[in-house]
C-alpha atoms as a PDB file:
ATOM      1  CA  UNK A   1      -0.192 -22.979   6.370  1.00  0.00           C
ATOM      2  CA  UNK A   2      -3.318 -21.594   7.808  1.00  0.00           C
ATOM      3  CA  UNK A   3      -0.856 -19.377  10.380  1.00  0.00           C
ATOM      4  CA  UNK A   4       1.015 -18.216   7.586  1.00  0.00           C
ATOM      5  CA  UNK A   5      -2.030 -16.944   5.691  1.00  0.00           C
ATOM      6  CA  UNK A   6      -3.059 -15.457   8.952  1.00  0.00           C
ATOM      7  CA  UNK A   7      -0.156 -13.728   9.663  1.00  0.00           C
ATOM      8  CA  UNK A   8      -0.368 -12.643   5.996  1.00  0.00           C
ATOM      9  CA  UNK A   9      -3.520 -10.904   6.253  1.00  0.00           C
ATOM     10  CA  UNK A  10      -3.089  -9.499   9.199  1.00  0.00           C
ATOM     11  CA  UNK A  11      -0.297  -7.926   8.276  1.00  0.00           C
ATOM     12  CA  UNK A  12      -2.076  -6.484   4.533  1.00  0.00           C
ATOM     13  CA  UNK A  13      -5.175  -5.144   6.725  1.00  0.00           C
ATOM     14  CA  UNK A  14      -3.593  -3.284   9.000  1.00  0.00           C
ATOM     15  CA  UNK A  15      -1.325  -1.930   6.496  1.00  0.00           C
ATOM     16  CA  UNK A  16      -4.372  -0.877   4.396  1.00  0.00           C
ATOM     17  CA  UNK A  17      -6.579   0.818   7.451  1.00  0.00           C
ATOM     18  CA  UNK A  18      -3.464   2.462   8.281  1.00  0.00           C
ATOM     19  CA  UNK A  19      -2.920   3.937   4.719  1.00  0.00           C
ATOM     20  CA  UNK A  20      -6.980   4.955   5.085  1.00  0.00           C
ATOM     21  CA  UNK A  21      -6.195   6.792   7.738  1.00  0.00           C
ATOM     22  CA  UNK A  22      -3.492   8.214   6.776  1.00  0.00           C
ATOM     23  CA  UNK A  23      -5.633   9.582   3.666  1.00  0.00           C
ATOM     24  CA  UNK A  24      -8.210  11.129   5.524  1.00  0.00           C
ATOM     25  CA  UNK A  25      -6.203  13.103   7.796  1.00  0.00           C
ATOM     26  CA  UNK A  26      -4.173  14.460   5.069  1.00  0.00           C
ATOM     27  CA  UNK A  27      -7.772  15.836   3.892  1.00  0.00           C
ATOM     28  CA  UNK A  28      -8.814  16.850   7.655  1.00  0.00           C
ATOM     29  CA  UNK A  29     -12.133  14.374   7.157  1.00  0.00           C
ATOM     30  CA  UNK A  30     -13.205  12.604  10.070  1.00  0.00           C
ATOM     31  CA  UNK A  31     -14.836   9.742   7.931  1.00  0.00           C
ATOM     32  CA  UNK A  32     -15.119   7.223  10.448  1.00  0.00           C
ATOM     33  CA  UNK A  33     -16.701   9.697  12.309  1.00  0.00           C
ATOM     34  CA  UNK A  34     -14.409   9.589  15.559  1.00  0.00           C
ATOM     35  CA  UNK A  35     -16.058  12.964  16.778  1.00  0.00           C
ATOM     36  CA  UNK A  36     -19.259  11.260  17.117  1.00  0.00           C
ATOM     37  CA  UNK A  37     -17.833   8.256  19.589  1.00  0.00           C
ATOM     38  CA  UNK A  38     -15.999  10.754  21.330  1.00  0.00           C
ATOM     39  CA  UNK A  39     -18.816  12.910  21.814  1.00  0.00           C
ATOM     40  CA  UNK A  40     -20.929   9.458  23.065  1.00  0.00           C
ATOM     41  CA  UNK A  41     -18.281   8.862  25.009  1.00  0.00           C
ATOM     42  CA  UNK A  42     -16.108  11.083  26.280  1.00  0.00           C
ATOM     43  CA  UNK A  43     -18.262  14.419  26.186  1.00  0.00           C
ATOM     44  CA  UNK A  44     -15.841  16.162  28.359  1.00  0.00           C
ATOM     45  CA  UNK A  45     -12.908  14.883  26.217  1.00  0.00           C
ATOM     46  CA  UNK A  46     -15.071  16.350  23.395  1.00  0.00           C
ATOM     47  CA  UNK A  47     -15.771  19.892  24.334  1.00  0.00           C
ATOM     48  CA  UNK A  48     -12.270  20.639  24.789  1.00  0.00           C
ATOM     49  CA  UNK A  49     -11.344  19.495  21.595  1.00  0.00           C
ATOM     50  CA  UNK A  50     -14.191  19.848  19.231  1.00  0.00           C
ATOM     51  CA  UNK A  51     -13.683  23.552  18.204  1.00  0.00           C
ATOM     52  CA  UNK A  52      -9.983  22.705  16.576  1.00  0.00           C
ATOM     53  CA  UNK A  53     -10.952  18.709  15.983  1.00  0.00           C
ATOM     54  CA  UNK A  54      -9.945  18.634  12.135  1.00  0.00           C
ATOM     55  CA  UNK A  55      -6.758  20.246  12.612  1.00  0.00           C
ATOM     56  CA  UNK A  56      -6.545  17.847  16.082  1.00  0.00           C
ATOM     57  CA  UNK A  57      -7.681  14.752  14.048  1.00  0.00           C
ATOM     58  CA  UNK A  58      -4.924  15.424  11.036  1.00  0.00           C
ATOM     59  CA  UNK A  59      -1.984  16.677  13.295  1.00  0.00           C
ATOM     60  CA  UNK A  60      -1.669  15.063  16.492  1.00  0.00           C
ATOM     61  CA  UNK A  61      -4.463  12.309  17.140  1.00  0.00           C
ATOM     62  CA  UNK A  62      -2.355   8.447  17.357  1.00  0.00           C
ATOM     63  CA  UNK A  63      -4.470   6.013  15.983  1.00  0.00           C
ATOM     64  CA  UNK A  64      -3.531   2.267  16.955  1.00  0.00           C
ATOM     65  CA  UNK A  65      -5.021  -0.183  14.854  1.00  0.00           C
ATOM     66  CA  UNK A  66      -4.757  -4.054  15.614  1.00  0.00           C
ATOM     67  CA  UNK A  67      -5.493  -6.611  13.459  1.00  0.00           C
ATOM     68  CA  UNK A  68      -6.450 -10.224  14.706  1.00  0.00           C
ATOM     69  CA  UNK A  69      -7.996 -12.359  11.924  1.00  0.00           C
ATOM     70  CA  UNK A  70      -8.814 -16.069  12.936  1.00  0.00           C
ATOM     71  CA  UNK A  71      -9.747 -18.367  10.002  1.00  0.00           C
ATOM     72  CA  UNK A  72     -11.696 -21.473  10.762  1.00  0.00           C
ATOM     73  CA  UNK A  73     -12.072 -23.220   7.665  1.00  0.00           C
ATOM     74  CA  UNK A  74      -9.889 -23.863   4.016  1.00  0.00           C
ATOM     75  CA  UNK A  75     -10.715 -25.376   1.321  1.00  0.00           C
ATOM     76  CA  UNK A  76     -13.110 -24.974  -1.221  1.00  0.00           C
ATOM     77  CA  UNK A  77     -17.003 -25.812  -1.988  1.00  0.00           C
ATOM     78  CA  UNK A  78     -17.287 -27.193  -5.228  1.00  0.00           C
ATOM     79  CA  UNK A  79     -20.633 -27.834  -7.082  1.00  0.00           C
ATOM     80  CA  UNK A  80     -20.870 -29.872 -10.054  1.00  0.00           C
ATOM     81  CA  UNK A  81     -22.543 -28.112 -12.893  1.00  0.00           C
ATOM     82  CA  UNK A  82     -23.977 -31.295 -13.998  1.00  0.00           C
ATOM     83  CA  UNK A  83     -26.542 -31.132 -11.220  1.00  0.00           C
ATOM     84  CA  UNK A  84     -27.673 -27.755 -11.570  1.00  0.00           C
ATOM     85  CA  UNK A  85     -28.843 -28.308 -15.373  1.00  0.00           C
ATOM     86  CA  UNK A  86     -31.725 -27.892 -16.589  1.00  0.00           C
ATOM     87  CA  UNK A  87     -33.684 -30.857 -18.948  1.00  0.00           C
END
């Protein structure tokens, strides 16, 4: 059951994260703010790209998105109301 539920969300993230994406390249809006990692981390990557990086960001870049959620525990926490009240 737990799998399935897995499997399940999985699925529903990565289908949402790759709908937000898809948004903000329709707009040209790097708001996850790719530029910035690639800047930190690839600077020579960077310079070649960021004069044109909207148009690069909403035409050609791939973005691969995996989704891996592991849940450890079901069930649910239940507290009796009868406790909590006040005399």
């Amino acid at each position: 059951m737990i799998i399935l539920l897995q499997k399940s969300l999985n699925k529903d993230l990565a289908n949402l994260m790759q709908q937000t994406f898809q948004t903000t390249k329709q707009a040209k809006c790097d708001a996850f703010r790719l530029s910035d990692y690639l800047d930190w981390r690839y600077p020579k990557a960077w310079e070649q790209l960021q004069h044109h990086w909207n148009e690069y960001y909403a035409e050609q870049l791939k973005i691969d998105i995996d989704v891996d959620i592991a849940l450890n525990l079901s069930g649910n926490y239940y507290r009796s109301s009868e406790r909590y009240k006040k005399n």
